[in-house]
Protein backbone atom coordinates (compact mmCIF):
# COMPACT_ATOMS: atom_id res chain seq x y z
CA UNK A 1 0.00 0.00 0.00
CA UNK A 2 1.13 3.21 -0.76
CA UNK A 3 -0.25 6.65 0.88
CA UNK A 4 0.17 9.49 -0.51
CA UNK A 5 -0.61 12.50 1.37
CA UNK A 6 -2.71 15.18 -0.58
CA UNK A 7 -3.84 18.45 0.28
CA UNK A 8 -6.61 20.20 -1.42
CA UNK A 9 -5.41 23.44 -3.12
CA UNK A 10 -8.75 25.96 -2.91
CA UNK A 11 -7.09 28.37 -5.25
CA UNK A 12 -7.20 25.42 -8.05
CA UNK A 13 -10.05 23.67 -7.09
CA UNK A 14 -8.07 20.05 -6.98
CA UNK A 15 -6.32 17.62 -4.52
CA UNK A 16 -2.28 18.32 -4.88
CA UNK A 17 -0.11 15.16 -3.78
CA UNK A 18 2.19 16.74 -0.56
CA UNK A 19 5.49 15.81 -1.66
CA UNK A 20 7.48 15.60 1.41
CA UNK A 21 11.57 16.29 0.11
CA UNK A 22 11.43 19.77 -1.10
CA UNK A 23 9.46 20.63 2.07
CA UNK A 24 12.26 18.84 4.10
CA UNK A 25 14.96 20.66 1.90
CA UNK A 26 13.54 23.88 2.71
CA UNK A 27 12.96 23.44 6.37
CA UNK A 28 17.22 22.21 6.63
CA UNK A 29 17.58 25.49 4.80
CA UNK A 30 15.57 27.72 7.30
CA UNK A 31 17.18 26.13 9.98
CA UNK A 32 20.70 26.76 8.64
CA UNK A 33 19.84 30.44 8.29
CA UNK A 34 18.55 30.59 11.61
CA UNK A 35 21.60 28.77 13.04
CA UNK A 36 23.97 31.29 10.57
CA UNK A 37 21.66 34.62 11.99
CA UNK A 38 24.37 35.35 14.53
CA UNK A 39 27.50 33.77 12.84
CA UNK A 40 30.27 35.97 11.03
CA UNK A 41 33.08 35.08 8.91
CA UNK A 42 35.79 33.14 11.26
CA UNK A 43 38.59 34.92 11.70
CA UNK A 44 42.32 33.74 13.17
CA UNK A 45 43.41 36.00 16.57
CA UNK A 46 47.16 35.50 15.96
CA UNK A 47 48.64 36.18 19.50
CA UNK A 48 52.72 35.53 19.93
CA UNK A 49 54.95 35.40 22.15
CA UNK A 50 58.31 34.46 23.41
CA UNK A 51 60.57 37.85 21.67
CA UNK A 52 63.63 37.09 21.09
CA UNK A 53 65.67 40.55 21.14
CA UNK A 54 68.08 39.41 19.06
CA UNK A 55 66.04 38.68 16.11
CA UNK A 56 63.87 41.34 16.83
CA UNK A 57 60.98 38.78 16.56
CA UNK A 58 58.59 36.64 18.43
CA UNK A 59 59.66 32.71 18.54
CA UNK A 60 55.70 31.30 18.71
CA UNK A 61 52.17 32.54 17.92
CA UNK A 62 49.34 31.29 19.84
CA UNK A 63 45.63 30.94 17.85
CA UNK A 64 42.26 31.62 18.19
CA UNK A 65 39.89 31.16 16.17
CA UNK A 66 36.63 33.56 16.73
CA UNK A 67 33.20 34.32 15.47
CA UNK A 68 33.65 37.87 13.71
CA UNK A 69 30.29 38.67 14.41
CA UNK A 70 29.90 37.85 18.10
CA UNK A 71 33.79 38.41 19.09
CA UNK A 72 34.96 40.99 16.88
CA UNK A 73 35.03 44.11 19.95
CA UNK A 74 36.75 42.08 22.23
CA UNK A 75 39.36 40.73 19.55
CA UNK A 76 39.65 44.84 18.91
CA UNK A 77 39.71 45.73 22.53
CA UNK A 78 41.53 43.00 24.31
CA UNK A 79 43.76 42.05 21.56
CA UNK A 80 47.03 43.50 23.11
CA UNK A 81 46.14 42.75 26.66
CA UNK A 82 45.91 38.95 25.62
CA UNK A 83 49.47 39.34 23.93
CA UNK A 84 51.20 40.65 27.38
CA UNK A 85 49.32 37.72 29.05
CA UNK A 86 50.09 35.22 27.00
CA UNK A 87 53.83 36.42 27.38
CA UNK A 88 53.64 36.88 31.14
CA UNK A 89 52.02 33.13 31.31
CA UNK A 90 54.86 31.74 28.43
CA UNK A 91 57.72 33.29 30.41
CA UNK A 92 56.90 31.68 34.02
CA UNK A 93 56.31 28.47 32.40
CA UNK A 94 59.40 26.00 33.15
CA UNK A 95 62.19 25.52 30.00
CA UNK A 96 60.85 23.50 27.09
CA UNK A 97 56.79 23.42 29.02
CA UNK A 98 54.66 23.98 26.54
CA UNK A 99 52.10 27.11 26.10
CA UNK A 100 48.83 25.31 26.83
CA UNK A 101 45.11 26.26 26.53
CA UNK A 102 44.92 25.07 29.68
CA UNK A 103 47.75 26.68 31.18
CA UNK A 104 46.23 29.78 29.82
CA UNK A 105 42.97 29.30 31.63
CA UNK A 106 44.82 29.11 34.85
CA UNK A 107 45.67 33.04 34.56
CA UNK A 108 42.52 35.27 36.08
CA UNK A 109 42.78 38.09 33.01
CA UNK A 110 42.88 35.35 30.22
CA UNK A 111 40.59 33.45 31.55
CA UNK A 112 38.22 36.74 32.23
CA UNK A 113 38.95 38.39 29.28
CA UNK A 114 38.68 35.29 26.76
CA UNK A 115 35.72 34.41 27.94
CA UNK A 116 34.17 37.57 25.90
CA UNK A 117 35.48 35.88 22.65
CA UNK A 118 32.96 33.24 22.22
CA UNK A 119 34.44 29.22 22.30
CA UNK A 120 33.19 27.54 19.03
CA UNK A 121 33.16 24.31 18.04
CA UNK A 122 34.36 24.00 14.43
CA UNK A 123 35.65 21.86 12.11
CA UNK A 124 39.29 21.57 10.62
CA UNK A 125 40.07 20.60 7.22
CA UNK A 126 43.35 20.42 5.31
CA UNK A 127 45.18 19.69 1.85
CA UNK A 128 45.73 16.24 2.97
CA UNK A 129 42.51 15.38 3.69
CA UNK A 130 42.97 15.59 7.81
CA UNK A 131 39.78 16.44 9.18
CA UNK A 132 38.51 17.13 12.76
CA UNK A 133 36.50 19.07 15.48
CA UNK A 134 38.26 21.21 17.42
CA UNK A 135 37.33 24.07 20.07
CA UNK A 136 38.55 27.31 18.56
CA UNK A 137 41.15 28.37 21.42
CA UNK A 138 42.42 25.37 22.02
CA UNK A 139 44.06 24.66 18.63
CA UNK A 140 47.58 23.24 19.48
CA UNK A 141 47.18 19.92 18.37
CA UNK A 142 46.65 21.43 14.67
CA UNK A 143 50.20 22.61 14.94
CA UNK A 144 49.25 25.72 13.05
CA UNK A 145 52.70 27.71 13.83
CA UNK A 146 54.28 24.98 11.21
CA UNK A 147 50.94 24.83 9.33
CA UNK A 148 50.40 28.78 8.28
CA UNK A 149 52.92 29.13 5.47
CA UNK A 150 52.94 26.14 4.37
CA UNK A 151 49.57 23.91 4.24
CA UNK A 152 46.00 25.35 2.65
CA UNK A 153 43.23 24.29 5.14
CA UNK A 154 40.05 25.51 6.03
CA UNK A 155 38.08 26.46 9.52
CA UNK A 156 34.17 26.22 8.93
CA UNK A 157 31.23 25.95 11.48
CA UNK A 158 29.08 22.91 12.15
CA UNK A 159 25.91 22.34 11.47
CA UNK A 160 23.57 19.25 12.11
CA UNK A 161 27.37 17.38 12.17
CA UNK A 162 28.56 19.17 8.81
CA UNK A 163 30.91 21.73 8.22
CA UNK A 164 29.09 24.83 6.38
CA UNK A 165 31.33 26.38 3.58
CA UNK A 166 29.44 29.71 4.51
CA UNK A 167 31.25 32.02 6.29
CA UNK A 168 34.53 29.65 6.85
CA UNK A 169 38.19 30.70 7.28
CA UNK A 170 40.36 30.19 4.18
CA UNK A 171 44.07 29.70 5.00
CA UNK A 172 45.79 29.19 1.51
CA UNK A 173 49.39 29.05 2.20
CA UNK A 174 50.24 28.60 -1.90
């Protein structure tokens, strides 16, 4: 037995079969919208640290990834007060320790402060084919200091468990 739903269209005068797909396709769409409403492009908060005064330079560059839309003011506003903190955490931390997220979180200001740039979950995608979710400050494992310059990958938002090419950060490195 097959059922086929029909709806009676007055403006016609007939029965119309309700076919189900397109209405399913458009509600997905609405929802993405909805879900997009608040979401800007995602940008990369490049934050380094550990100057070396003989090169004049910084040795490492901690990343953040951040909703332009929701974050963008206190990227603007905190962005050099996050630098000095990051240094101030990187330069008490014991020789070769690494510069965690979570070592991070353990300073008052940073962990104040970064909490007015939203966390996102988002998903990673590179040249190679590497793909995974990651939380948008805590982005060591991607190894992006050896990764910017020299690997094209992409940052997108996630949406009923797919990444959205709307509104995603481009890194193309060639």
């Amino acid at each position: 037995m097959n059922a086929i739903p029909k709806i009676y269209d007055e403006e016609k005068n007939e029965w119309v079969e309700l076919v189900t797909k397109p209405i399913a396709e458009e509600v997905v769409r609405i929802m993405e919208d909805n879900f997009m409403k608040n979401k800007g492009q995602i940008k990369l908060l490049e934050l380094p640290y550990g100057y070396n005064k003989e090169k004049d330079s910084y040795k490492h560059t901690y990343y953040i990834f951040y909703n332009s839309k929701a974050s963008q003011f206190a990227v603007d506003n905190y962005k050099s007060s996050l630098i000095e903190v990051v240094n101030e955490v990187y330069e008490s931390l014991e020789e070769n320790e690494v510069l965690t997220y979570e070592r991070l979180m353990k300073d008052e200001f940073f962990k104040r402060t970064s909490k007015r740039i939203a966390t996102l979950n988002l998903y990673y995608e590179d040249e190679f084919g590497i793909s995974q979710i990651i939380s948008s400050k805590d982005t060591l494992e991607l190894g992006l200091e050896w990764m910017i310059g020299s690997n094209n990958f992409t940052v997108s938002y996630i949406f009923n468990d797919n990444p959205l090419e709307r509104n995603q950060f481009v890194h193309k490195a060639y």
